[in-house]
C-alpha atoms as a PDB file:
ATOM      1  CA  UNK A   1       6.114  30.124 -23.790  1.00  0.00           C
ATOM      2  CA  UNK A   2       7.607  27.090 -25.992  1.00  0.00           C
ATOM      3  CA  UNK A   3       5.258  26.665 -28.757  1.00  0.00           C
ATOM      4  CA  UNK A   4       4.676  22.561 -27.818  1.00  0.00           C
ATOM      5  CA  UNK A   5       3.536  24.256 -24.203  1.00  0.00           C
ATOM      6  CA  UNK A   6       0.669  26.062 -26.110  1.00  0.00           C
ATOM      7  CA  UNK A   7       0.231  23.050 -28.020  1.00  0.00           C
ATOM      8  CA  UNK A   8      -0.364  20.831 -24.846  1.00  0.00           C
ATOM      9  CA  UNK A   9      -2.366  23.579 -23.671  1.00  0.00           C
ATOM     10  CA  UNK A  10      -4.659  23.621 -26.531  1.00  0.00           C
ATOM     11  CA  UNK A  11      -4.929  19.431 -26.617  1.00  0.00           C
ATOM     12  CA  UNK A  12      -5.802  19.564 -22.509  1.00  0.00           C
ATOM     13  CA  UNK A  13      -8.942  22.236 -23.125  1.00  0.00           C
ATOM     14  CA  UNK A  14     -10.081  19.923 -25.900  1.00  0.00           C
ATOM     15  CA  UNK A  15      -9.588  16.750 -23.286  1.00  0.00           C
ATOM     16  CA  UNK A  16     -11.286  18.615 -20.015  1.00  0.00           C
ATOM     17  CA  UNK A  17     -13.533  20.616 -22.030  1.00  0.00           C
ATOM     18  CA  UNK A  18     -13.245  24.364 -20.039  1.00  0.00           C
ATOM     19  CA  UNK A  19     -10.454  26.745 -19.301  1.00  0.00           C
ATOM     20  CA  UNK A  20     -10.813  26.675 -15.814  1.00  0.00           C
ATOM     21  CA  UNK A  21      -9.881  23.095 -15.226  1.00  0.00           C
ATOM     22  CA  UNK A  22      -7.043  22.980 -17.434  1.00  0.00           C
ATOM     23  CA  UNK A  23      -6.177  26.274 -15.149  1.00  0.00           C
ATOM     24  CA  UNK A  24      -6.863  24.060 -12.622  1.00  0.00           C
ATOM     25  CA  UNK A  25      -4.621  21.367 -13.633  1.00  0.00           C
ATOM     26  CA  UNK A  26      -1.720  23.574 -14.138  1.00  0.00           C
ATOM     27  CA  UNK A  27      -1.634  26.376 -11.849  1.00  0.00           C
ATOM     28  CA  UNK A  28      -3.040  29.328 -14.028  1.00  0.00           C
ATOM     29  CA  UNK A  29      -5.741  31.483 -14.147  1.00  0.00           C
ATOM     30  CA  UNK A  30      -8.817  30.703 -16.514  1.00  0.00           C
ATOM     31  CA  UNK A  31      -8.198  33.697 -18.531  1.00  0.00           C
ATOM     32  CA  UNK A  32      -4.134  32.518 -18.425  1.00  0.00           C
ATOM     33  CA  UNK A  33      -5.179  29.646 -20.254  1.00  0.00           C
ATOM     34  CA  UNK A  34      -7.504  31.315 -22.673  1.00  0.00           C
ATOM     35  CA  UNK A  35      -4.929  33.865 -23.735  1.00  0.00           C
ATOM     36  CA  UNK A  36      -2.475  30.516 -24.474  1.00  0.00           C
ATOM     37  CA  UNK A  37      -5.055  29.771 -26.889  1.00  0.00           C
ATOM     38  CA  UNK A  38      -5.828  32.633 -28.571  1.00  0.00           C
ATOM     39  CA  UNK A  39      -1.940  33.047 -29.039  1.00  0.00           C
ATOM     40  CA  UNK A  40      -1.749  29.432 -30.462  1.00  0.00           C
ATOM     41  CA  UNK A  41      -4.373  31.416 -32.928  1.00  0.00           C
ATOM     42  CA  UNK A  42      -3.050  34.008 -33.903  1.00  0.00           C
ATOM     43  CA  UNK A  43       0.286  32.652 -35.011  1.00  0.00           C
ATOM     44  CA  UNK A  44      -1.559  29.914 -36.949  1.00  0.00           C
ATOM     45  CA  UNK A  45      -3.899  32.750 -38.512  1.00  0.00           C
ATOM     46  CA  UNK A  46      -7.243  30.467 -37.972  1.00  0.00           C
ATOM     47  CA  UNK A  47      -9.722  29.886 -34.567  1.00  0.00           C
ATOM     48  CA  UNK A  48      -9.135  26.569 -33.315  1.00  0.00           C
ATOM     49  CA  UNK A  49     -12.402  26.993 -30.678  1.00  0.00           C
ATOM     50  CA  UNK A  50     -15.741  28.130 -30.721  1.00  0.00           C
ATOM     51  CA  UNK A  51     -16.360  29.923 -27.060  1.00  0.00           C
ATOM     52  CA  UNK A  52     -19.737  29.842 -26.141  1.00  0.00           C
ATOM     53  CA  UNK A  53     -21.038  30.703 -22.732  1.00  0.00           C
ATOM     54  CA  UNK A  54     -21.762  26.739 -21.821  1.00  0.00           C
ATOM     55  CA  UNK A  55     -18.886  24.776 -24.092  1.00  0.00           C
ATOM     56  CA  UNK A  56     -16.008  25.243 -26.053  1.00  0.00           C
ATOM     57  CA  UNK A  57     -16.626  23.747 -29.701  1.00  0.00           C
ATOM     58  CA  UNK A  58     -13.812  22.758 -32.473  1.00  0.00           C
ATOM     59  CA  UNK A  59     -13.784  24.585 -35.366  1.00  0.00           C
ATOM     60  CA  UNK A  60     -13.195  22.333 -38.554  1.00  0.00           C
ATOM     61  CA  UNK A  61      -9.493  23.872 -38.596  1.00  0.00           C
ATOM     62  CA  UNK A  62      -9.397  22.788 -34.350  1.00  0.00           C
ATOM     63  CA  UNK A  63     -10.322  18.859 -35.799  1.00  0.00           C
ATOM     64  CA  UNK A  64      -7.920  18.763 -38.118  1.00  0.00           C
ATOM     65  CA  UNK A  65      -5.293  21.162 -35.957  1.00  0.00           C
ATOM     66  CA  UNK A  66      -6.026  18.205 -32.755  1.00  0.00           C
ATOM     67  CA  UNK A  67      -5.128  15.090 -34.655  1.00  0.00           C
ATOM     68  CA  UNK A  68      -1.620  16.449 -35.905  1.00  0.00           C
ATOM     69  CA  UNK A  69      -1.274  18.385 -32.020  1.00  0.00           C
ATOM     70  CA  UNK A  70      -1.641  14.557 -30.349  1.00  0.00           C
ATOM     71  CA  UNK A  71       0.697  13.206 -32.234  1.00  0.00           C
ATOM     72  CA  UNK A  72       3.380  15.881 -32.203  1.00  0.00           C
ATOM     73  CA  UNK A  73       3.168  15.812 -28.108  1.00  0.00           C
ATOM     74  CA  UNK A  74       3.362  12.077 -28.428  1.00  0.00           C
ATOM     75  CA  UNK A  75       6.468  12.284 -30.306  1.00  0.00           C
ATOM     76  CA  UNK A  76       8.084  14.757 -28.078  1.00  0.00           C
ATOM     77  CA  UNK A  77       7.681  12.588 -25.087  1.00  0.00           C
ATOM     78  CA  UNK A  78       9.019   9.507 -27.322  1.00  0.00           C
ATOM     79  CA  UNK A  79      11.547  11.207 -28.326  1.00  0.00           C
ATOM     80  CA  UNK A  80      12.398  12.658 -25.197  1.00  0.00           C
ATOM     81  CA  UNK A  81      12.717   9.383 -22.743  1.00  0.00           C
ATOM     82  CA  UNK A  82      14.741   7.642 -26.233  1.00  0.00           C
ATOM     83  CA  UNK A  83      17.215  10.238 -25.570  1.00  0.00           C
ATOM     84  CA  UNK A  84      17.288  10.205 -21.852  1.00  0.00           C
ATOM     85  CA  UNK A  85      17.011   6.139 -22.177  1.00  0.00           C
ATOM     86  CA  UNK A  86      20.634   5.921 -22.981  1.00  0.00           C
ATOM     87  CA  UNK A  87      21.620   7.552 -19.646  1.00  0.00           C
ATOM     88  CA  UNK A  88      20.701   3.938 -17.865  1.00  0.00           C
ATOM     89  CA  UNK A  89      17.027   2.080 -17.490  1.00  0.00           C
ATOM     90  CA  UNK A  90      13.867   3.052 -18.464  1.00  0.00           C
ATOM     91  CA  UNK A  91      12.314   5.630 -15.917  1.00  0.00           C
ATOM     92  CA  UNK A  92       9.626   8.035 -15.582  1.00  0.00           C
ATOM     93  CA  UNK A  93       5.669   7.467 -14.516  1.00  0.00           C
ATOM     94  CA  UNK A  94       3.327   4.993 -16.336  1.00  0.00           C
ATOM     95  CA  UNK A  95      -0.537   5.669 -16.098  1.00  0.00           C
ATOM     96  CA  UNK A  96      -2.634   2.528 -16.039  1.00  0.00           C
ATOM     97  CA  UNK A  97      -6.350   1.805 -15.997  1.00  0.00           C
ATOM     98  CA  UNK A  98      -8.073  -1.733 -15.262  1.00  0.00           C
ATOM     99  CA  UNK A  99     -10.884  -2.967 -14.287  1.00  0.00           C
ATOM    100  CA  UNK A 100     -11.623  -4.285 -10.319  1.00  0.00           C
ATOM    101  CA  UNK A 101     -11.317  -8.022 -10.610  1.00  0.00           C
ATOM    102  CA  UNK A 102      -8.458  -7.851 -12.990  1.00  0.00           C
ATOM    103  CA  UNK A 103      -6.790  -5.478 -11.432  1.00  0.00           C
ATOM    104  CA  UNK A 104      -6.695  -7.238  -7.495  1.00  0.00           C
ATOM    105  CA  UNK A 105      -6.912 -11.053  -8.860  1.00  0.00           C
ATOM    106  CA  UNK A 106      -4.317 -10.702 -11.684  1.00  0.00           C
ATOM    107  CA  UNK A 107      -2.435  -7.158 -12.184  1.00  0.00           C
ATOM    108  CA  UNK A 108      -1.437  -6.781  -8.043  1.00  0.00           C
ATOM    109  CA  UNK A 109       0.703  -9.878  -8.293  1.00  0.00           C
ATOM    110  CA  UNK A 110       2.426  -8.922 -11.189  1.00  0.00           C
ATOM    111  CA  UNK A 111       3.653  -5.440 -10.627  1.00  0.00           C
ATOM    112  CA  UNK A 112       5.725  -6.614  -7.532  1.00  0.00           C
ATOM    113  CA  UNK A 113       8.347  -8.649 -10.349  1.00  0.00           C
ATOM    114  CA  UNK A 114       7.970  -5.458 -12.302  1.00  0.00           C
ATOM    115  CA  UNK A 115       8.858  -2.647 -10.469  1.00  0.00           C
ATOM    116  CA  UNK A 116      11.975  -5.374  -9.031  1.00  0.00           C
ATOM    117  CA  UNK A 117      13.161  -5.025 -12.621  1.00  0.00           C
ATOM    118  CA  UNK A 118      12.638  -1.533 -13.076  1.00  0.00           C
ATOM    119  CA  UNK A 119      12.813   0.514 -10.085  1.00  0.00           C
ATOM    120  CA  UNK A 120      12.908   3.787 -11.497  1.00  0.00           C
ATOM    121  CA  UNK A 121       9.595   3.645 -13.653  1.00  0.00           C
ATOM    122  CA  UNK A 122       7.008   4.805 -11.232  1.00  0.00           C
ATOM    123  CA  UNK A 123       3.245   3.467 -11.505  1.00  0.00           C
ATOM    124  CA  UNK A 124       0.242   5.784 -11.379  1.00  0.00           C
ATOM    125  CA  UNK A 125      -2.665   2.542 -11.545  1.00  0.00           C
ATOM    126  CA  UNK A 126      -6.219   3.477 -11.756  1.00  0.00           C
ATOM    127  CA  UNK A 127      -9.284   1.019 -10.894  1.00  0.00           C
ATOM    128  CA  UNK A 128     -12.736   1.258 -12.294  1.00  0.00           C
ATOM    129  CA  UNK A 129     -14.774  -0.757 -13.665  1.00  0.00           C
ATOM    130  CA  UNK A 130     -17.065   1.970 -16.039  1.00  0.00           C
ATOM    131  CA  UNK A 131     -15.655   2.950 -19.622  1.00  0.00           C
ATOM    132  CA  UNK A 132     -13.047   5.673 -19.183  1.00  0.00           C
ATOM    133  CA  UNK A 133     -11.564   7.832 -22.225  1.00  0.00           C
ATOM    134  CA  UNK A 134      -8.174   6.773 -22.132  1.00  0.00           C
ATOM    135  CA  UNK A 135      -7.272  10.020 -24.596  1.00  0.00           C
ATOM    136  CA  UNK A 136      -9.310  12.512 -21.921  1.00  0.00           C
ATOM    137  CA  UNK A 137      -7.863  10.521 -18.584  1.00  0.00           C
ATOM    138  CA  UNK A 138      -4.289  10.680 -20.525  1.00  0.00           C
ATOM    139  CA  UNK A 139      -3.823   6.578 -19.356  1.00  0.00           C
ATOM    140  CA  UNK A 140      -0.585   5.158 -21.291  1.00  0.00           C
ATOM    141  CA  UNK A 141      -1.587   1.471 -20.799  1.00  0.00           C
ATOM    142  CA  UNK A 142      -5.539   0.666 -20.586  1.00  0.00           C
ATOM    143  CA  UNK A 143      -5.995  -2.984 -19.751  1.00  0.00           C
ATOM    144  CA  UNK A 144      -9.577  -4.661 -20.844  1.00  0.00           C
ATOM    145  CA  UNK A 145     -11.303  -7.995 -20.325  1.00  0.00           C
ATOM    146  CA  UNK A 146     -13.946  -8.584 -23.110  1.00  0.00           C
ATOM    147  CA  UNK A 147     -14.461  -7.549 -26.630  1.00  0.00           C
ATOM    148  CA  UNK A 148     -13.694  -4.187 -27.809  1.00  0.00           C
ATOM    149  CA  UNK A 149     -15.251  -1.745 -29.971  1.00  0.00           C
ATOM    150  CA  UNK A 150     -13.340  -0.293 -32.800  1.00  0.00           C
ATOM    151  CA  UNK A 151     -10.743   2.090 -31.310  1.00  0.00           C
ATOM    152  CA  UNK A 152      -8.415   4.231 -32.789  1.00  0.00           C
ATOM    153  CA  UNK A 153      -5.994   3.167 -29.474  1.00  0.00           C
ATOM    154  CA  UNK A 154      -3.183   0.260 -30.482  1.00  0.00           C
ATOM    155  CA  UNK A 155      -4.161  -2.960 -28.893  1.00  0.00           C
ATOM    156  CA  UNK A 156      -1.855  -5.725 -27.493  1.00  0.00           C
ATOM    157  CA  UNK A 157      -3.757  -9.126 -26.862  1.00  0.00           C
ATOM    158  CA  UNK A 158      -2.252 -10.302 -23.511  1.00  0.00           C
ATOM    159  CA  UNK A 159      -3.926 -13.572 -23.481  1.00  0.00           C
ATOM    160  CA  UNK A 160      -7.747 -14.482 -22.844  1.00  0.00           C
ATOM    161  CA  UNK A 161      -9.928 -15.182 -20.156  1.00  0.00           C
ATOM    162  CA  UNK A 162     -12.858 -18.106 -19.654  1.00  0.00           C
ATOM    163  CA  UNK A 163     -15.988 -18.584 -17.667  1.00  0.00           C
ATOM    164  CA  UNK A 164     -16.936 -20.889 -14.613  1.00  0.00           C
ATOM    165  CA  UNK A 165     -20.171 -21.482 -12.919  1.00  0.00           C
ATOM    166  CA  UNK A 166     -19.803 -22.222  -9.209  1.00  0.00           C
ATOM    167  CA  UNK A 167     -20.968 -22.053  -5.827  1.00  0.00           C
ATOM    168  CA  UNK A 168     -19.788 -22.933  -2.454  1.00  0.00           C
ATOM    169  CA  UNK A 169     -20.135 -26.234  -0.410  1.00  0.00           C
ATOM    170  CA  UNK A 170     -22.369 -24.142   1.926  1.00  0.00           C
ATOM    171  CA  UNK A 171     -25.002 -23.605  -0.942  1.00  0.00           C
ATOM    172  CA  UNK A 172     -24.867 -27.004  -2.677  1.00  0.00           C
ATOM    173  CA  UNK A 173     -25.441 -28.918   1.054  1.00  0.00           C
ATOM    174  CA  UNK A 174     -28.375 -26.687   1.262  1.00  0.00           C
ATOM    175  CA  UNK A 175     -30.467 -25.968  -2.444  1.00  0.00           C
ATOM    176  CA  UNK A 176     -28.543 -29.371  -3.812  1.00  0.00           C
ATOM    177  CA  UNK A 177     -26.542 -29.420  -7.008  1.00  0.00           C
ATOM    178  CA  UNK A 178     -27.801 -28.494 -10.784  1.00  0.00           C
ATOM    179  CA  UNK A 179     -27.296 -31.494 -13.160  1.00  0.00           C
ATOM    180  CA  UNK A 180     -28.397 -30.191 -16.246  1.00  0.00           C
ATOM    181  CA  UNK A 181     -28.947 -26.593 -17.705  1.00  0.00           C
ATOM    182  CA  UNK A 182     -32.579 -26.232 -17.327  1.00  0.00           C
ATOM    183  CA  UNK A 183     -31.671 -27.166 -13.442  1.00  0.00           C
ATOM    184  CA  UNK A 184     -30.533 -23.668 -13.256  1.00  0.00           C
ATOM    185  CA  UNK A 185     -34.012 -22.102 -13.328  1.00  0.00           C
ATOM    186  CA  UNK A 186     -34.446 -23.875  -9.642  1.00  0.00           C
ATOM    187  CA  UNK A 187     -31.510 -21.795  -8.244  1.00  0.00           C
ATOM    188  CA  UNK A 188     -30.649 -18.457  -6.825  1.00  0.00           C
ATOM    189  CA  UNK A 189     -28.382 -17.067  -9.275  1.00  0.00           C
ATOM    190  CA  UNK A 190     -25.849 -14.288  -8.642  1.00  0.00           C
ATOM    191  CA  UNK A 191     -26.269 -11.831 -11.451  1.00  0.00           C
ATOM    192  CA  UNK A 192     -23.583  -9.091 -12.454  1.00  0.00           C
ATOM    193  CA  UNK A 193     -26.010  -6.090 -13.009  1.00  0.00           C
ATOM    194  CA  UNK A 194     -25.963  -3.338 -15.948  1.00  0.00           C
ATOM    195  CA  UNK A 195     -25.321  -5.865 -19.085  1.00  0.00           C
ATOM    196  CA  UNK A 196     -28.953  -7.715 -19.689  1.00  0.00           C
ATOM    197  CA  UNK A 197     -26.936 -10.603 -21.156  1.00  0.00           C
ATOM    198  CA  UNK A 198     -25.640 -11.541 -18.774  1.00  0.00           C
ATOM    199  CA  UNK A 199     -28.964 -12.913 -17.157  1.00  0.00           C
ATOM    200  CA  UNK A 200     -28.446 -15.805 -20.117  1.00  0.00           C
ATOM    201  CA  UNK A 201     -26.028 -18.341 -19.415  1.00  0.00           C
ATOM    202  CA  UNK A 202     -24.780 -19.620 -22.464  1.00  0.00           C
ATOM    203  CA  UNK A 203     -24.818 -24.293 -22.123  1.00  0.00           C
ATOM    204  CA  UNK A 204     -24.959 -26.722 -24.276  1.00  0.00           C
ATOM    205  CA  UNK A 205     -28.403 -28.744 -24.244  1.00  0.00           C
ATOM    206  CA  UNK A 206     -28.095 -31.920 -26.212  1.00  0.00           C
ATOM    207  CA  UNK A 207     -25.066 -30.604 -28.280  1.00  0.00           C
ATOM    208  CA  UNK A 208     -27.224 -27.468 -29.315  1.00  0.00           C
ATOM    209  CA  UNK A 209     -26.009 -23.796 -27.640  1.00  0.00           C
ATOM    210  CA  UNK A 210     -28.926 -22.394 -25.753  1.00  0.00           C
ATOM    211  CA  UNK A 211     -29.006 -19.006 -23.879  1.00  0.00           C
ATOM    212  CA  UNK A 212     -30.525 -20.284 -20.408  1.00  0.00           C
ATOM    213  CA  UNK A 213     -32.210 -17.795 -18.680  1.00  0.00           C
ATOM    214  CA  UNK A 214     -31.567 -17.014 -14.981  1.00  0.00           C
ATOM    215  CA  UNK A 215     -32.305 -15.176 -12.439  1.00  0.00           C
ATOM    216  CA  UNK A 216     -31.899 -14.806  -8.501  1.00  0.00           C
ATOM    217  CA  UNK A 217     -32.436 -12.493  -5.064  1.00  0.00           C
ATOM    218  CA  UNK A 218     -28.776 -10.353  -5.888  1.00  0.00           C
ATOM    219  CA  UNK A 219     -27.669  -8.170  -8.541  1.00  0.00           C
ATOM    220  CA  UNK A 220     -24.294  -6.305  -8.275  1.00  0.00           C
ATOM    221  CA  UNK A 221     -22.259  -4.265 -10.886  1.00  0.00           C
ATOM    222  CA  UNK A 222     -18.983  -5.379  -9.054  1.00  0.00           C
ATOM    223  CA  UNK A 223     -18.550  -9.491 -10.179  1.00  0.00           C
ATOM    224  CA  UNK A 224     -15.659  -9.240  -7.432  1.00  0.00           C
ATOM    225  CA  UNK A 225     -18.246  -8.967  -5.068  1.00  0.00           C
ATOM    226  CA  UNK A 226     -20.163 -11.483  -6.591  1.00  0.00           C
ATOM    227  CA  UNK A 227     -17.241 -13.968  -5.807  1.00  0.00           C
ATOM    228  CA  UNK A 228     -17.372 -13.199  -2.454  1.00  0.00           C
ATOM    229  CA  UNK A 229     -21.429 -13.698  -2.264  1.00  0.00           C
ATOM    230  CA  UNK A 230     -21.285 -16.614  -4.088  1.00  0.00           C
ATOM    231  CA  UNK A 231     -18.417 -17.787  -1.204  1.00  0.00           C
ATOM    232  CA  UNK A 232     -20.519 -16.819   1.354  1.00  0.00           C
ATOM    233  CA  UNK A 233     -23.338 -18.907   0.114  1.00  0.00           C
ATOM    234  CA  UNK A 234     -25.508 -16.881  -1.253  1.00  0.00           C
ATOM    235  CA  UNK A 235     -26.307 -18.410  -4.641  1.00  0.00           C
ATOM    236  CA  UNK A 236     -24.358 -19.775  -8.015  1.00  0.00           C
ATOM    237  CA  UNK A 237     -22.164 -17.506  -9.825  1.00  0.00           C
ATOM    238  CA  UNK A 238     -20.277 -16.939 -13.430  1.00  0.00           C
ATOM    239  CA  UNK A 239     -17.369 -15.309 -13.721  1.00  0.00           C
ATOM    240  CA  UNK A 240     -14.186 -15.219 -15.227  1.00  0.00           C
ATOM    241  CA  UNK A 241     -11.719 -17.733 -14.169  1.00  0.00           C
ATOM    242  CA  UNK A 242      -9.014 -15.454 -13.103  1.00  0.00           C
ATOM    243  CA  UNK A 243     -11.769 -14.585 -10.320  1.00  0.00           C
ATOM    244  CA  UNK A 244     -12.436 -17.956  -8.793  1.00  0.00           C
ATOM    245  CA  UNK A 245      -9.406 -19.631  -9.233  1.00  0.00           C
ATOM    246  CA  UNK A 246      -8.068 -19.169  -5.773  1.00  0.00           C
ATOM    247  CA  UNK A 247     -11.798 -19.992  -4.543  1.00  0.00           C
ATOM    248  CA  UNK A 248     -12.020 -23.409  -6.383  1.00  0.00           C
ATOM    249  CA  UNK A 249      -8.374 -24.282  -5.238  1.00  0.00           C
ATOM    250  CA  UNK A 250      -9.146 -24.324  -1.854  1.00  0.00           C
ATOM    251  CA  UNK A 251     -12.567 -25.855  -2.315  1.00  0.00           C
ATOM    252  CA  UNK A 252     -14.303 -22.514  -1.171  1.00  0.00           C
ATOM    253  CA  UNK A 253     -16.143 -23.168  -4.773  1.00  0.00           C
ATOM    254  CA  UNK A 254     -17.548 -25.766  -6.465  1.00  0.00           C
ATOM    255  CA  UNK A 255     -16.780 -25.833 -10.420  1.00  0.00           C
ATOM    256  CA  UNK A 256     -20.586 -26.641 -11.722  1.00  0.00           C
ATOM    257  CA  UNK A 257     -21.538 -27.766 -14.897  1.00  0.00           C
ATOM    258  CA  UNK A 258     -18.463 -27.947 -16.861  1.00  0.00           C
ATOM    259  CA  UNK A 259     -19.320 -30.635 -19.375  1.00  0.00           C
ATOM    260  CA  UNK A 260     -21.922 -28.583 -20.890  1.00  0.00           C
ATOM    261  CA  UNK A 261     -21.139 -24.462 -20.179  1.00  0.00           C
ATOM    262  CA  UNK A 262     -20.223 -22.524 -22.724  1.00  0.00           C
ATOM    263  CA  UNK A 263     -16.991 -21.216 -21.044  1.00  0.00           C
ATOM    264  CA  UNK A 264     -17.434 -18.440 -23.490  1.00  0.00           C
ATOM    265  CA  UNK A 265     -13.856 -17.169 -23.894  1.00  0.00           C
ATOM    266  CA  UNK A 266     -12.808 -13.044 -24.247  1.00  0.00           C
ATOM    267  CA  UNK A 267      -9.752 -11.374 -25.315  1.00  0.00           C
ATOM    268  CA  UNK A 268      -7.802  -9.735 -22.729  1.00  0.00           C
ATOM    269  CA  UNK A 269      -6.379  -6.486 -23.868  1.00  0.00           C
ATOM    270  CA  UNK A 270      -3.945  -4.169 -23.762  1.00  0.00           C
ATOM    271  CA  UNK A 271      -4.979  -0.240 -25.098  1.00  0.00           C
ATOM    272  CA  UNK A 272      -2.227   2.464 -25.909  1.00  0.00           C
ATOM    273  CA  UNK A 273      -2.575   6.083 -27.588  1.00  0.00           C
ATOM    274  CA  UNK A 274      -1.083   5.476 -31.168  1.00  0.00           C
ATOM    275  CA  UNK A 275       2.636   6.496 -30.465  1.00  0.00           C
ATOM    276  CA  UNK A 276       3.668   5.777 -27.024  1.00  0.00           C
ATOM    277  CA  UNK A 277       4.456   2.362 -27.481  1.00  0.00           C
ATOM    278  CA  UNK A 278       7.978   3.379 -28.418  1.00  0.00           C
ATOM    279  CA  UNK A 279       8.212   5.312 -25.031  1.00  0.00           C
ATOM    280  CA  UNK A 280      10.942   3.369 -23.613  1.00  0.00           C
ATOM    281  CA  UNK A 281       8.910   2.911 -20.172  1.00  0.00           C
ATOM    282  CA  UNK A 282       5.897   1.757 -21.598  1.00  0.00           C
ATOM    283  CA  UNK A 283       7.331  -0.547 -24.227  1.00  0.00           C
ATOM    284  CA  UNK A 284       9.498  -2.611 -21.301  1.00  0.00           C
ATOM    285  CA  UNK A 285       6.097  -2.618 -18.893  1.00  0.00           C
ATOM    286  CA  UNK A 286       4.724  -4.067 -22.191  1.00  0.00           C
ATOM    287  CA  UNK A 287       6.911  -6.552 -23.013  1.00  0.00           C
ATOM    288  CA  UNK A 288       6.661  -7.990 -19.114  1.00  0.00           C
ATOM    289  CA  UNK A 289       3.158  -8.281 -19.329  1.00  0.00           C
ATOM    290  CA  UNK A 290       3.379 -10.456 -22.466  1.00  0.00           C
ATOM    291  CA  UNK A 291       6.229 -12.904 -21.336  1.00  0.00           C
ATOM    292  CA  UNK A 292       4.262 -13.135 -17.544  1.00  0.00           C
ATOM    293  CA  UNK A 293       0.413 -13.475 -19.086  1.00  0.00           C
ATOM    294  CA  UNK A 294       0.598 -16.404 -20.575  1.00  0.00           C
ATOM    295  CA  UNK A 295       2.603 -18.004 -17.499  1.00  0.00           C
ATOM    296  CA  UNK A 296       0.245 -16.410 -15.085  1.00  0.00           C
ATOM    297  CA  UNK A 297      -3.049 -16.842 -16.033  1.00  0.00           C
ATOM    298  CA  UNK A 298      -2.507 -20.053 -17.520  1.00  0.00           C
END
């Protein structure tokens, strides 16, 4: 076996964490895979893994061994689709991660005008809306919608996105319309579950930023679906723009309490692994999403 094969090898146990699923993943036995690594060993003179009965561990030599293994396979691939590049247009598969609502409200009408410009690059999108380990889930391109923590991944800012409060003619003709901040505790609001901030609503009272305090009948951990409650009626909702624009267009929403929200603005982000933004594929996909963003989402 090619010595970058055993090298993969080695990086995927690290990423899935037992033998048997990188077996698994590439059509070999468990102990296949484990005599790959104890090969990779044994020409590098030092153990790269602890085996225990439950885990595989990294040695201190593994760490170290890891870092340098990631970005040799990184260069291989960029180096490999440079070369093949020159034969004609950028081609092979891109592997993308989003979250729900940006994914259906912003990312679907995009990739249409992409993949019309370059046909032979092939898209492999994946839509969640918990954390995922880009490095573990191998994603080339993770896209996210708020603030990030530090990262070792290279970020793109694609543009950023702001937050409405709104709810449909249905609910207004019924519970009446909030005038002022502190109107809010009166109201059923629509709350996005699993981040406790976000039963504050930041306003402005009397030029001073308050948190306002809410709180309502529904809690969801999808805010898409929380666009379509709040449609339906069932109370106010605050989301990102991107969500309700559509809605508000068509009067299906009511934009509430503009003059004195806090529209709160967050980056929108683009995440790579350090080294495949020269991979021809992913650097074109790239630059399209920075020349349509700002257009788009305006």
């Amino acid at each position: 076996m090619h010595p970058a094969n055993d090298i993969a090898t080695f990086v995927r146990v690290v990423d899935l964490g037992t033998f048997a699923a990188v077996a698994d993943e590439v059509g070999l036995t468990a102990s296949g895979v484990s005599r790959t690594i104890s090969r990779l060993e044994d020409r590098l003179g030092v153990k790269l893994l602890h085996r225990t009965t439950r885990r595989l561990v990294l040695t201190q030599e593994g760490e170290t061994y890891l870092l340098r293994a990631r970005n040799i396979l990184t260069e291989i691939d960029a180096a490999e689709a440079e070369v093949t590049a020159g034969r004609g247009r950028p081609r092979g598969l891109i592997r993308i991660n989003t979250g729900t609502a940006f994914g259906k409200h912003r990312l679907v009408r995009l990739l249409p005008d992409f993949q019309a410009q370059y046909p032979e690059v092939a898209i492999d999108l994946s839509v969640t809306d918990r954390r995922i380990d880009p490095v573990a889930d191998q994603i080339d391109v993770t896209i996210r919608v708020g603030t990030l923590e530090d990262s070792a991944l290279i970020a793109h800012p694609l543009g950023e996105v702001r937050r409405i409060i709104a709810a449909s003619p249905k609910y207004l003709a019924q519970h009446g319309v909030p005038r002022s901040p502190s109107d809010l505790k009166n109201h059923n609001c629509l709350l996005l579950s699993g981040f406790a901030r976000q039963a504050n609503w930041p306003m402005f009272d009397n030029g001073r930023r308050v948190l306002m305090p809410v709180k309502g009948t529904v809690s969801c951990d999808s805010a898409d679906l929380l666009l379509d409650l709040a449609i339906a009626g069932m109370g106010i909702v605050r989301l990102g723009d991107f969500l309700g624009e559509a809605a508000l267009a068509d009067g299906r929403l009511v934009a509430l309490l503009s003059a004195c929200h806090d529209e709160d603005a967050s980056p929108i982000t683009a995440l790579m692994l350090p080294g495949r933004q020269n991979i021809p594929r992913i650097r074109v996909f790239m630059d399209f999403l920075k020349a349509q963003m700002p257009a788009r989402l305006g």
